[in-house]
N, C-alpha and C. Protein backbone atom coordinates (compact mmCIF):
# COMPACT_ATOMS: atom_id res chain seq x y z
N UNK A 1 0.84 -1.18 0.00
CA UNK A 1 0.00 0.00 0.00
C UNK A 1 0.88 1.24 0.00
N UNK A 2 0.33 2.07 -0.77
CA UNK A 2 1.45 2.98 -0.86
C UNK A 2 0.80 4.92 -0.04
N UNK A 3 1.32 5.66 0.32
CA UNK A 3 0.85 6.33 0.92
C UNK A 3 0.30 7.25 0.77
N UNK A 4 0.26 7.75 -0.55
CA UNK A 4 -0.61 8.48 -1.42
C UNK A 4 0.23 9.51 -1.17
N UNK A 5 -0.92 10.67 -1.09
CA UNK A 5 -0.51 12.38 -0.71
C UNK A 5 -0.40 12.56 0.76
N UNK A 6 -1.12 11.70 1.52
CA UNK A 6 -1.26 11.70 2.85
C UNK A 6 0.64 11.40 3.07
N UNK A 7 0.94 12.13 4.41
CA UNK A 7 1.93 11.55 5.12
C UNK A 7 2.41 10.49 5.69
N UNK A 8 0.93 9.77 6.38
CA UNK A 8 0.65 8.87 7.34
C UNK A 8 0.81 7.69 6.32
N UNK A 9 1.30 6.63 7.20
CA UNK A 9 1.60 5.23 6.65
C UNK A 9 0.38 4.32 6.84
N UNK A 10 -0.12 3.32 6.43
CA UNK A 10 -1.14 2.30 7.00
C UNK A 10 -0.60 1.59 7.98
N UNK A 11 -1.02 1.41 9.10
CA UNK A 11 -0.65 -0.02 9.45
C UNK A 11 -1.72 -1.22 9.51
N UNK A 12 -0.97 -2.82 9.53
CA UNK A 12 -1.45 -3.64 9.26
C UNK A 12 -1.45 -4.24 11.06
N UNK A 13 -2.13 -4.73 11.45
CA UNK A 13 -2.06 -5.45 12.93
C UNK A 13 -3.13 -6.92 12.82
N UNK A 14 -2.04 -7.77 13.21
CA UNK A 14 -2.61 -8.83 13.72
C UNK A 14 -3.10 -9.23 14.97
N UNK A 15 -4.38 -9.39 15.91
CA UNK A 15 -4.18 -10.07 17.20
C UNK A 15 -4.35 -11.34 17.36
N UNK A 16 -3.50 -11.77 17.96
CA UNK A 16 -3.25 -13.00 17.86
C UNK A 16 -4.27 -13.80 19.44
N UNK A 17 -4.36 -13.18 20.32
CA UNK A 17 -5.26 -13.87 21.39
C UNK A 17 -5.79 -12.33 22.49
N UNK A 18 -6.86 -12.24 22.46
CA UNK A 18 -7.47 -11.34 23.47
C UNK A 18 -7.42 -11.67 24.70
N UNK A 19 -6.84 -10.83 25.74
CA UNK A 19 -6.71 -11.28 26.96
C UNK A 19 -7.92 -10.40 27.46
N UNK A 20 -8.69 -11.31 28.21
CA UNK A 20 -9.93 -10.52 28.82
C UNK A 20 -9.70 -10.81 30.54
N UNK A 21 -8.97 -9.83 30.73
CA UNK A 21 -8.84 -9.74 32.42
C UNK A 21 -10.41 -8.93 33.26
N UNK A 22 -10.81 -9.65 33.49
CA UNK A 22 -11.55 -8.88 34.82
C UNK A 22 -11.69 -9.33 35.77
N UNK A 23 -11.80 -8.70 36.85
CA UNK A 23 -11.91 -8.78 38.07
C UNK A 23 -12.96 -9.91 38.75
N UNK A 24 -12.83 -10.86 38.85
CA UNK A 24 -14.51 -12.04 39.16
C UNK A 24 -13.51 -12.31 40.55
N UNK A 25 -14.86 -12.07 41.54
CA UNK A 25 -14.95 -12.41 42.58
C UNK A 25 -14.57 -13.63 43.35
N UNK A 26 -13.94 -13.76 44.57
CA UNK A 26 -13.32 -15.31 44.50
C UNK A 26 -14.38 -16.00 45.36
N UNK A 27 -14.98 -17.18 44.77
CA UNK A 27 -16.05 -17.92 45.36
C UNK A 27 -15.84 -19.12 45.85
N UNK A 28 -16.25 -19.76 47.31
CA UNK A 28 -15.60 -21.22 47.34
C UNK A 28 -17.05 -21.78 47.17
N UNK A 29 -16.70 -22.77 46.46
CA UNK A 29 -17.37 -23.70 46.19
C UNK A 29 -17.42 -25.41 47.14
N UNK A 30 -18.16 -25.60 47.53
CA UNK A 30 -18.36 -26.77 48.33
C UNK A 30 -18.12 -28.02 47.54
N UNK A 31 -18.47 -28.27 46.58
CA UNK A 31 -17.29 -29.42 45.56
C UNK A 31 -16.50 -29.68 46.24
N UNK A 32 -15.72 -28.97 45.88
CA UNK A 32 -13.91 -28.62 46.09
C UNK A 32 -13.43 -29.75 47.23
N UNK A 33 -14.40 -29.82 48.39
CA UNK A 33 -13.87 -30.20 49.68
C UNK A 33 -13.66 -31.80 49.81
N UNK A 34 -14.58 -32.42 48.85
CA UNK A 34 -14.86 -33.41 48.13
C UNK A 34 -13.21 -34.03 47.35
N UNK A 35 -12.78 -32.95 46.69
CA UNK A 35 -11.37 -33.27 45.80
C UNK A 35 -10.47 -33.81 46.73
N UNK A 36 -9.49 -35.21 46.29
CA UNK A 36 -8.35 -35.33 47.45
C UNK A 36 -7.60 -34.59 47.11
N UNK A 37 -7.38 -33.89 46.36
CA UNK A 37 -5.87 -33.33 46.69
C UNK A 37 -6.47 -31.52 47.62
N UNK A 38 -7.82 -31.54 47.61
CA UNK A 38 -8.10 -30.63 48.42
C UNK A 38 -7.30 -30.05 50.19
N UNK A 39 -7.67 -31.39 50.49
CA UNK A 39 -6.53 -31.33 52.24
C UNK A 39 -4.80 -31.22 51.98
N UNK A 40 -4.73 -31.53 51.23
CA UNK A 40 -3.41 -31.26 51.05
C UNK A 40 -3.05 -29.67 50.56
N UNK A 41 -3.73 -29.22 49.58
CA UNK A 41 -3.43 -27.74 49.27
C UNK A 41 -3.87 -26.99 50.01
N UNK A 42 -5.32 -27.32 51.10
CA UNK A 42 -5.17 -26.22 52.24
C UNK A 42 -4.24 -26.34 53.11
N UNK A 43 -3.46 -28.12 53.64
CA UNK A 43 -2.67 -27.91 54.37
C UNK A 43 -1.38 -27.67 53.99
N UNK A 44 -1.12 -27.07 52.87
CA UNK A 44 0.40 -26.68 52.47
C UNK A 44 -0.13 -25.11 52.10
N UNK A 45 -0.69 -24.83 52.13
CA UNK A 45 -1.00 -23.02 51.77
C UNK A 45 -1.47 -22.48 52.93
N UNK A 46 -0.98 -21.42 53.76
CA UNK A 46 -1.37 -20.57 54.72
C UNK A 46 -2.05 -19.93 54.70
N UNK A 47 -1.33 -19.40 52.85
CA UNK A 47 -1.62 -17.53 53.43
C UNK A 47 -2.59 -17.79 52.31
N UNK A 48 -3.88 -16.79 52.48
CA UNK A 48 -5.00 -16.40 51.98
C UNK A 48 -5.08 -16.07 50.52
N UNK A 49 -3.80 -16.15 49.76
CA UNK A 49 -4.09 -15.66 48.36
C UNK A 49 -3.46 -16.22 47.63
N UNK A 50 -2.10 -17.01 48.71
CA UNK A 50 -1.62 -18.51 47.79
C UNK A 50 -2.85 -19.68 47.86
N UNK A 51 -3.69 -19.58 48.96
CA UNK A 51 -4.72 -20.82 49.00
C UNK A 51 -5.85 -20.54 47.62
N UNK A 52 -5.78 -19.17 47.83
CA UNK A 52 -7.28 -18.91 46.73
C UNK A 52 -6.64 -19.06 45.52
N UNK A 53 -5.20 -18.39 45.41
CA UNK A 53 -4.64 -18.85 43.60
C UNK A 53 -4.52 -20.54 43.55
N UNK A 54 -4.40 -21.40 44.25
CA UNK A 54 -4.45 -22.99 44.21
C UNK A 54 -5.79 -23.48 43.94
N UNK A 55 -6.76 -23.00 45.03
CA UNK A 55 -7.91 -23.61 44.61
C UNK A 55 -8.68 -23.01 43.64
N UNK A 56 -8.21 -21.66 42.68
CA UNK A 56 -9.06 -21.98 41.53
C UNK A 56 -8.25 -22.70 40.61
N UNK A 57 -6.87 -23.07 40.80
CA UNK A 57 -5.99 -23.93 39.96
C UNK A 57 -7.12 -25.36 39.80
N UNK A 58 -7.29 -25.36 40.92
CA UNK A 58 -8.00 -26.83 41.22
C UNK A 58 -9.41 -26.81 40.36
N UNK A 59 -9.96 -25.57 40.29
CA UNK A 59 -11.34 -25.77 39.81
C UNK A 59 -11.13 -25.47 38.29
N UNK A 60 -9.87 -24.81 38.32
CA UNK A 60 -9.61 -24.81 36.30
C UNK A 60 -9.91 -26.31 36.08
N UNK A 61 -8.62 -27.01 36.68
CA UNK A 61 -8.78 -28.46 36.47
C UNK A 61 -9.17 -29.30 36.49
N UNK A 62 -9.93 -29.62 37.56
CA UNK A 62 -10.77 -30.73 37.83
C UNK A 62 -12.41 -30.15 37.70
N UNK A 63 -12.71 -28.97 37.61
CA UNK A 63 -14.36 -29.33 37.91
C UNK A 63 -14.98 -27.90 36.58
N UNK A 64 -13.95 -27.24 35.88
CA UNK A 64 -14.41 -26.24 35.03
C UNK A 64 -15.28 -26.80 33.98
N UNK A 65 -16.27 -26.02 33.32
CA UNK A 65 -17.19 -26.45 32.42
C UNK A 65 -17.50 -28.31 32.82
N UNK A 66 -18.06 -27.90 34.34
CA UNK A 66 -18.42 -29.37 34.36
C UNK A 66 -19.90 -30.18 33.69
N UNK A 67 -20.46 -29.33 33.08
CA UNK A 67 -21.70 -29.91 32.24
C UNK A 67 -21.67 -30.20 31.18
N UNK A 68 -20.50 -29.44 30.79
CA UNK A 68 -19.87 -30.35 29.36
C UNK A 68 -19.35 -31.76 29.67
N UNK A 69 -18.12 -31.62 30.71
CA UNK A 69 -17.89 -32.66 31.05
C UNK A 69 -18.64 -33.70 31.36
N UNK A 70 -20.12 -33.21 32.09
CA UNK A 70 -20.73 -34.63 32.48
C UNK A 70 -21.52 -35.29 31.01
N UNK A 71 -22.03 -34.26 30.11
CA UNK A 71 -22.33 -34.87 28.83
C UNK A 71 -21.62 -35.67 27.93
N UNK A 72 -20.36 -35.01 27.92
CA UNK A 72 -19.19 -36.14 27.69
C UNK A 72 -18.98 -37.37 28.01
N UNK A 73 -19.29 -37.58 28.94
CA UNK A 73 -19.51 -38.75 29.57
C UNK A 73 -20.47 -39.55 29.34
N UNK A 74 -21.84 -38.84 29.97
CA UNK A 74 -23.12 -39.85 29.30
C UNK A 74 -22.90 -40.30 28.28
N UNK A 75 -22.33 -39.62 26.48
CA UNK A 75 -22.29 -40.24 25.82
C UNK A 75 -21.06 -40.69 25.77
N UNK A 76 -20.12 -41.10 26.09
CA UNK A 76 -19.05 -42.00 26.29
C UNK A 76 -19.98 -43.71 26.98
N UNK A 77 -20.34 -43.23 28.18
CA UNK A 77 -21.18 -44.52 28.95
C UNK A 77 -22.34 -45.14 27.90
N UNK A 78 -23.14 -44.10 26.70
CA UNK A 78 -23.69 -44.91 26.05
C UNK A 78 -23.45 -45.71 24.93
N UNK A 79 -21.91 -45.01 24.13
CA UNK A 79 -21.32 -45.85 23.20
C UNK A 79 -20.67 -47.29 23.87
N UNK A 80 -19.95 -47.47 25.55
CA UNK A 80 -19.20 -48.26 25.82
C UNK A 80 -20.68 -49.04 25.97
N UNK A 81 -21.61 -49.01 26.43
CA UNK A 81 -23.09 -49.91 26.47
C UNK A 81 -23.48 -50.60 24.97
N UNK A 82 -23.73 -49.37 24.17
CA UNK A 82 -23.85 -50.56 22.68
C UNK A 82 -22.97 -51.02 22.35
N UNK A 83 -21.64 -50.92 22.99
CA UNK A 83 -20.34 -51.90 22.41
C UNK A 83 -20.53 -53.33 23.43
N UNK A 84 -21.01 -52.94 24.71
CA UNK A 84 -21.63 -54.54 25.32
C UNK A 84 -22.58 -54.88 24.86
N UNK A 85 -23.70 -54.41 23.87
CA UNK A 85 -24.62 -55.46 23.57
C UNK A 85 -24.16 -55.97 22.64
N UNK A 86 -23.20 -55.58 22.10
CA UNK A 86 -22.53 -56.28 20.73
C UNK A 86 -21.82 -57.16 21.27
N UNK A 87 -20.89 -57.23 22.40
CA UNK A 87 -20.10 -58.26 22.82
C UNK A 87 -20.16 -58.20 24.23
N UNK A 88 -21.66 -58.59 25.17
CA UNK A 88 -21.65 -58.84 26.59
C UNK A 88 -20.18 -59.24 27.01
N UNK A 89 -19.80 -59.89 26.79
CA UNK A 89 -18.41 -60.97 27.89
C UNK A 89 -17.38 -59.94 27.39
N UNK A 90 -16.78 -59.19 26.83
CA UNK A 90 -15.73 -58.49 26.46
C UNK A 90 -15.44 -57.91 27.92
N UNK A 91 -14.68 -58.23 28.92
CA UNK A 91 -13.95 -57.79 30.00
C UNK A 91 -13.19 -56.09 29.50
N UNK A 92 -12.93 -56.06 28.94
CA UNK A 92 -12.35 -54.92 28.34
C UNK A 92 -13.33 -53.72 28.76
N UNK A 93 -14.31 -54.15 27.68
CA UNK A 93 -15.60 -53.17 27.84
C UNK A 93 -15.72 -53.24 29.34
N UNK A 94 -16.43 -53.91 29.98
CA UNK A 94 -16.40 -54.05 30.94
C UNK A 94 -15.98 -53.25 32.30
N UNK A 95 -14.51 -53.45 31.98
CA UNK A 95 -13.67 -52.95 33.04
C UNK A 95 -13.62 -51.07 32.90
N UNK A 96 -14.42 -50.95 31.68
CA UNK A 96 -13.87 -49.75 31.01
C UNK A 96 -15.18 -48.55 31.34
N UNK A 97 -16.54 -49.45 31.65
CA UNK A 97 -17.80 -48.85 31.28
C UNK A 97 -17.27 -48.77 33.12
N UNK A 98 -17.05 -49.60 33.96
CA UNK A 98 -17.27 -49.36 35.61
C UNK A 98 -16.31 -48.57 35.96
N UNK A 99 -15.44 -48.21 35.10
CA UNK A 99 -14.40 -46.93 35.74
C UNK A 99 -15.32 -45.69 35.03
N UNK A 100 -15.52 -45.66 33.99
CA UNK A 100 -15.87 -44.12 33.04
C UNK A 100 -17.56 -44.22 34.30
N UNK A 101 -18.24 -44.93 34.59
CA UNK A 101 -19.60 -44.80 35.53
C UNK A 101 -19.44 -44.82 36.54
N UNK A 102 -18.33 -45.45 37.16
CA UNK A 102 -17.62 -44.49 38.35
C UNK A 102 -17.13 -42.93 38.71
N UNK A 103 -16.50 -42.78 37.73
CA UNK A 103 -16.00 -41.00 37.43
C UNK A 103 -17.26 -40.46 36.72
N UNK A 104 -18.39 -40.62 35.92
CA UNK A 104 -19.33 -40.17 36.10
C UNK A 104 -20.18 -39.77 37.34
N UNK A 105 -20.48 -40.84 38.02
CA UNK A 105 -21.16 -40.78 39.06
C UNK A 105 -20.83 -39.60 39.97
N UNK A 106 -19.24 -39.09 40.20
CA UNK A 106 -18.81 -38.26 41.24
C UNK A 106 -18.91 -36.91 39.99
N UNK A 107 -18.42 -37.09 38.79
CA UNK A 107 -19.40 -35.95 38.41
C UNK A 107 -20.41 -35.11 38.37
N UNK A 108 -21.33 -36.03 38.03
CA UNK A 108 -22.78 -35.80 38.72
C UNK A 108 -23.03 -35.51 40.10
N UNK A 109 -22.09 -35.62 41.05
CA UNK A 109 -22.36 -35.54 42.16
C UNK A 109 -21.79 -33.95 42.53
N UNK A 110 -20.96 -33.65 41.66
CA UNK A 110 -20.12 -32.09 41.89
C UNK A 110 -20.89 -31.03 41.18
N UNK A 111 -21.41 -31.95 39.99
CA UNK A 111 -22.53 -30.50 39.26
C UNK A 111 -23.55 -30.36 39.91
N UNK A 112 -24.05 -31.38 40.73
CA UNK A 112 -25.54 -30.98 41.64
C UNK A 112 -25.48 -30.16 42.55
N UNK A 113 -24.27 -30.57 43.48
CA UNK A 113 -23.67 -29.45 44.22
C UNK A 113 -23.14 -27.82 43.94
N UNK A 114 -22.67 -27.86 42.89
CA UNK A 114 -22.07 -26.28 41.92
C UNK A 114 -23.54 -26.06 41.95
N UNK A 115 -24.39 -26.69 41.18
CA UNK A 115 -25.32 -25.80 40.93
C UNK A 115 -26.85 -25.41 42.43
N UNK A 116 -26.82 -26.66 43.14
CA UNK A 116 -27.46 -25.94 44.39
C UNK A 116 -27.06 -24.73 45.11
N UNK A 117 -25.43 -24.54 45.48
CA UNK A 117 -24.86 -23.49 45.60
C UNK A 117 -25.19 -22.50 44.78
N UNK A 118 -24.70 -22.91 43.62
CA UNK A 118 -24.96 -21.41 42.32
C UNK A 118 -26.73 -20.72 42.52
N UNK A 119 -27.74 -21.54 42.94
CA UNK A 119 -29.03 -21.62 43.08
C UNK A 119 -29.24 -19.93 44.65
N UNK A 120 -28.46 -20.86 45.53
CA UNK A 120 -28.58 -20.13 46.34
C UNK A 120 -27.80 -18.83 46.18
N UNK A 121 -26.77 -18.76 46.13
CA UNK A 121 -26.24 -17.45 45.45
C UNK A 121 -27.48 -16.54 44.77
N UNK A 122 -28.00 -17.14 43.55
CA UNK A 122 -28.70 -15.97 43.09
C UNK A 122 -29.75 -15.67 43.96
N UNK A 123 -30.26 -16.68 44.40
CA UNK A 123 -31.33 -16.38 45.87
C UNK A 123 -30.90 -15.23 46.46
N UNK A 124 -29.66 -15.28 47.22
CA UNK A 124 -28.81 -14.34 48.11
C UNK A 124 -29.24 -13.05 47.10
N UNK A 125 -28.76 -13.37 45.83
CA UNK A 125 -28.54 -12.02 45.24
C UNK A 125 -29.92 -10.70 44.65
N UNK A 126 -31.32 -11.81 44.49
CA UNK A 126 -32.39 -11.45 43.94
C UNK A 126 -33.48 -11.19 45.62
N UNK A 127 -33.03 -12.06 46.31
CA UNK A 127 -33.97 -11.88 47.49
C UNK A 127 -34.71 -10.42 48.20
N UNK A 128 -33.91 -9.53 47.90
CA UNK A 128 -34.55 -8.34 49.16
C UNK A 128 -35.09 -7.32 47.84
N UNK A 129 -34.75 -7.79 46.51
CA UNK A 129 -35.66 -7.04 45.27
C UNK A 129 -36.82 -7.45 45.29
N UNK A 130 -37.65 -6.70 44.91
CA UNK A 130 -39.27 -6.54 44.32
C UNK A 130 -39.12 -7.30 43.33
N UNK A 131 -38.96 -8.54 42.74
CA UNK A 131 -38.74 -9.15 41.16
C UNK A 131 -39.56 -10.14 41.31
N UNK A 132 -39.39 -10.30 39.77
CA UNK A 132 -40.12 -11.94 39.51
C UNK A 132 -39.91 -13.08 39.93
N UNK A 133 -38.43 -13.11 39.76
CA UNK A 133 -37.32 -14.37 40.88
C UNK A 133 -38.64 -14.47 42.33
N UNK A 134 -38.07 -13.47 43.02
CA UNK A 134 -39.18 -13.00 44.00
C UNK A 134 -39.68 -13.67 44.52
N UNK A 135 -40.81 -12.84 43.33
CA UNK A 135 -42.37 -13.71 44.29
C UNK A 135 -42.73 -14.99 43.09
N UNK A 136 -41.71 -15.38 42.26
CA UNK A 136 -42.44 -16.72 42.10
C UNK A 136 -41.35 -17.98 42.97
N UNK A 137 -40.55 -17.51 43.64
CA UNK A 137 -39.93 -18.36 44.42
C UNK A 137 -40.69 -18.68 46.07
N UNK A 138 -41.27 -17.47 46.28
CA UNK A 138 -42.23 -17.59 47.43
C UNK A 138 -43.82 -17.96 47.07
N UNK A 139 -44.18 -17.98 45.87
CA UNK A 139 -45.25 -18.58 45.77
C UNK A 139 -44.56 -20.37 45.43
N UNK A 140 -43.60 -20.55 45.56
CA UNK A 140 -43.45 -22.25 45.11
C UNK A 140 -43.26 -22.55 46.68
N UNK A 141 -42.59 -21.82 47.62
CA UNK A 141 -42.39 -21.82 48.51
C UNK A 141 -43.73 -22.09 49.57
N UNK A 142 -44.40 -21.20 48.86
CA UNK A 142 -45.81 -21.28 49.71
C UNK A 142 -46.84 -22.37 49.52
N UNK A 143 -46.91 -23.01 48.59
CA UNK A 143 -47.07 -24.06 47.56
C UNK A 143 -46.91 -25.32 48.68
N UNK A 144 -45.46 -25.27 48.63
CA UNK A 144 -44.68 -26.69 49.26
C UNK A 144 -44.99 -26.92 50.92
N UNK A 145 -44.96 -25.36 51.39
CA UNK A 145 -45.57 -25.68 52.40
C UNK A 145 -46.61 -25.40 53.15
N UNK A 146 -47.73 -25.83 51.94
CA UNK A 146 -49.23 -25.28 52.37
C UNK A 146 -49.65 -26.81 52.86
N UNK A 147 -50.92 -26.92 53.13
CA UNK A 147 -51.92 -28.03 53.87
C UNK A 147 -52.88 -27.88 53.10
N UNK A 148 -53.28 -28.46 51.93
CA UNK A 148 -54.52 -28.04 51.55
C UNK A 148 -55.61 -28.64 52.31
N UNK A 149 -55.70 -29.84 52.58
CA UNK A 149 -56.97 -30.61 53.16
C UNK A 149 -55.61 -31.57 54.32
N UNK A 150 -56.86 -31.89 55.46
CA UNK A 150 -56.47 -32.37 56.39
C UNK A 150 -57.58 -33.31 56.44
N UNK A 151 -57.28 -34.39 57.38
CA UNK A 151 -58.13 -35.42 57.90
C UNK A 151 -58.24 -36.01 59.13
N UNK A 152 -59.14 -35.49 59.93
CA UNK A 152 -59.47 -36.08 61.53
C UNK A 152 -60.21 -36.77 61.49
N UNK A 153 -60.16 -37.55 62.58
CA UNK A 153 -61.11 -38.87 63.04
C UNK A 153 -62.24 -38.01 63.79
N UNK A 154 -63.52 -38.32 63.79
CA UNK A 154 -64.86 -37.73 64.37
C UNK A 154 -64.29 -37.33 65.57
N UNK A 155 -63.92 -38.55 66.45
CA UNK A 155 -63.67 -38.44 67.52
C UNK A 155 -62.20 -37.55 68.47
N UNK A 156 -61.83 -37.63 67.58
CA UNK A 156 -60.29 -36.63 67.60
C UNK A 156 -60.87 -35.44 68.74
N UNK A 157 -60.25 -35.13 69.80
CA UNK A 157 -60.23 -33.79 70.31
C UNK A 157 -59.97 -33.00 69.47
N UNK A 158 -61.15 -31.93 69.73
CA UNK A 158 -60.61 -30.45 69.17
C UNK A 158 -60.82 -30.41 67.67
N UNK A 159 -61.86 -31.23 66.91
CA UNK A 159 -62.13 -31.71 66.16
C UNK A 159 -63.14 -29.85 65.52
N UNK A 160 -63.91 -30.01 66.84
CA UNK A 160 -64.41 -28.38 66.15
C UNK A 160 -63.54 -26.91 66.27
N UNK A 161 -62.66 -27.52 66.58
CA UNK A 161 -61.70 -26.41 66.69
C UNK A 161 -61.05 -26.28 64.98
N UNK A 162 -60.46 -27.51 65.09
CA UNK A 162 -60.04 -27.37 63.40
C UNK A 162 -60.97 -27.41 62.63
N UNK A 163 -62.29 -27.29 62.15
CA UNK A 163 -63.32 -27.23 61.63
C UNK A 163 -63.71 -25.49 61.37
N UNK A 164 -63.38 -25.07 62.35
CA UNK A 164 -63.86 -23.70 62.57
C UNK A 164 -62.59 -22.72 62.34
N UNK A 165 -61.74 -23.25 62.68
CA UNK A 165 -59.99 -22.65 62.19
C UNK A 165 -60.31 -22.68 60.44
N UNK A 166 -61.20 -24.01 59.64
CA UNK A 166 -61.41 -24.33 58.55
C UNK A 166 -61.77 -23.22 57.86
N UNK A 167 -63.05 -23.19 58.72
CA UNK A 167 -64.40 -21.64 58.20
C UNK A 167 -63.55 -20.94 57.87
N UNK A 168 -62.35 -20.23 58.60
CA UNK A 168 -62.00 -19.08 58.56
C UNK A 168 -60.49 -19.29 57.46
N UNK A 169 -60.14 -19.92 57.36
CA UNK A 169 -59.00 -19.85 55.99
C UNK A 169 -59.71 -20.36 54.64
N UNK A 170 -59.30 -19.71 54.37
CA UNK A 170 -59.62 -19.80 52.73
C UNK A 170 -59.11 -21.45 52.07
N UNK A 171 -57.98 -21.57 52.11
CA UNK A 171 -57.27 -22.54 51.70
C UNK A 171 -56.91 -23.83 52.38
N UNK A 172 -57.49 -23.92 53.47
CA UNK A 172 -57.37 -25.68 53.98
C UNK A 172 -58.80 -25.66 54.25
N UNK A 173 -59.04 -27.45 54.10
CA UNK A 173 -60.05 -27.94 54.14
C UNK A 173 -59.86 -29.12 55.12
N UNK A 174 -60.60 -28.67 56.02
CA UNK A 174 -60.76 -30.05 56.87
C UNK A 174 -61.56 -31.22 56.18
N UNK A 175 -61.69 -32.58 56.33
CA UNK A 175 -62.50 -34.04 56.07
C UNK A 175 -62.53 -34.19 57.51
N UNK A 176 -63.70 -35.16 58.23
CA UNK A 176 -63.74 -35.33 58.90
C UNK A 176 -64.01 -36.78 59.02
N UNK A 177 -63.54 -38.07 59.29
CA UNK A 177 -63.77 -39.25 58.81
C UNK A 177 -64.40 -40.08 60.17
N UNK A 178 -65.64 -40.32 59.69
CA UNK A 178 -66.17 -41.06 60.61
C UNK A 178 -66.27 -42.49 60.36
N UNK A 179 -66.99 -42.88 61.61
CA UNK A 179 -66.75 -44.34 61.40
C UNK A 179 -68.06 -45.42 61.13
């Protein structure tokens, strides 16, 4: 390219990898405690910011994009399965499907956990807002622990007590089962 009348030169730039630094908050995750080499890196790290640079070492490694990972797996566990119906007795297979459904299993067991945590977090984070999160988390809430109908025996003490507690709520219903 040549520079015309202008002074100024072109330049050409390649980037070769974007570094996207920001600042993310350091979170422990309850997984983690689960990992063996967990007791060992808290008990060789003291100080507070060699432990936190280790244990997200640990969560790069062992537990990052773990829902990929666990899909990976399912279909790994379902190809090593149609390779046993093709050849039940193959020990190979075998030995191969009870290790990969072993290390599945504790997979599954770390994403349920990441994500009950992750669950509550946003709880923590949406709770004291006016939102939708909100109030449809307290109407499931209210849901789970409502009574809609109850059932006393005729003879039950206090039988017109809950009858008349009945009258007056809207939403439970006494039965009264006689004999």
């Amino acid at each position: 390219m040549s520079a015309g009348i202008s002074d100024h030169s072109p330049l050409i730039m390649k980037i070769l990898g974007v570094i996207n630094r920001r600042n993310v908050p350091f979170r422990f995750f309850n997984m983690w405690v689960s990992h063996p080499k967990y007791d060992g890196i808290v008990g060789r790290e003291w100080q507070l910011k060699e432990l936190k640079w280790e244990l997200k070492k640990l969560n790069r490694r062992e537990f990052f994009d773990i829902s990929r990972r666990v899909d990976n797996y399912r279909q790994m566990i379902e190809q090593l399965q149609e390779s046993l119906q093709s050849d039940p007795m193959n020990l190979v297979f075998l030995d191969e499907e009870r290790a990969v459904m072993s290390y599945f299993r504790n997979l599954l067991e770390h994403e349920e956990e990441f994500y009950k945590q992750k669950s509550k977090l946003i709880w923590v984070q949406y709770e004291d807002f006016n939102t939708k999160f909100f109030h449809n988390s307290m109407k499931i809430r209210w849901v789970r622990n409502s009574i809609p109908n109850l059932v006393v025996e005729e003879r039950a003490p206090g039988v017109s007590k809950f009858q008349n507690f009945a009258l007056s709520s809207k939403n439970l219903q006494i039965k009264v089962k006689t004999h």
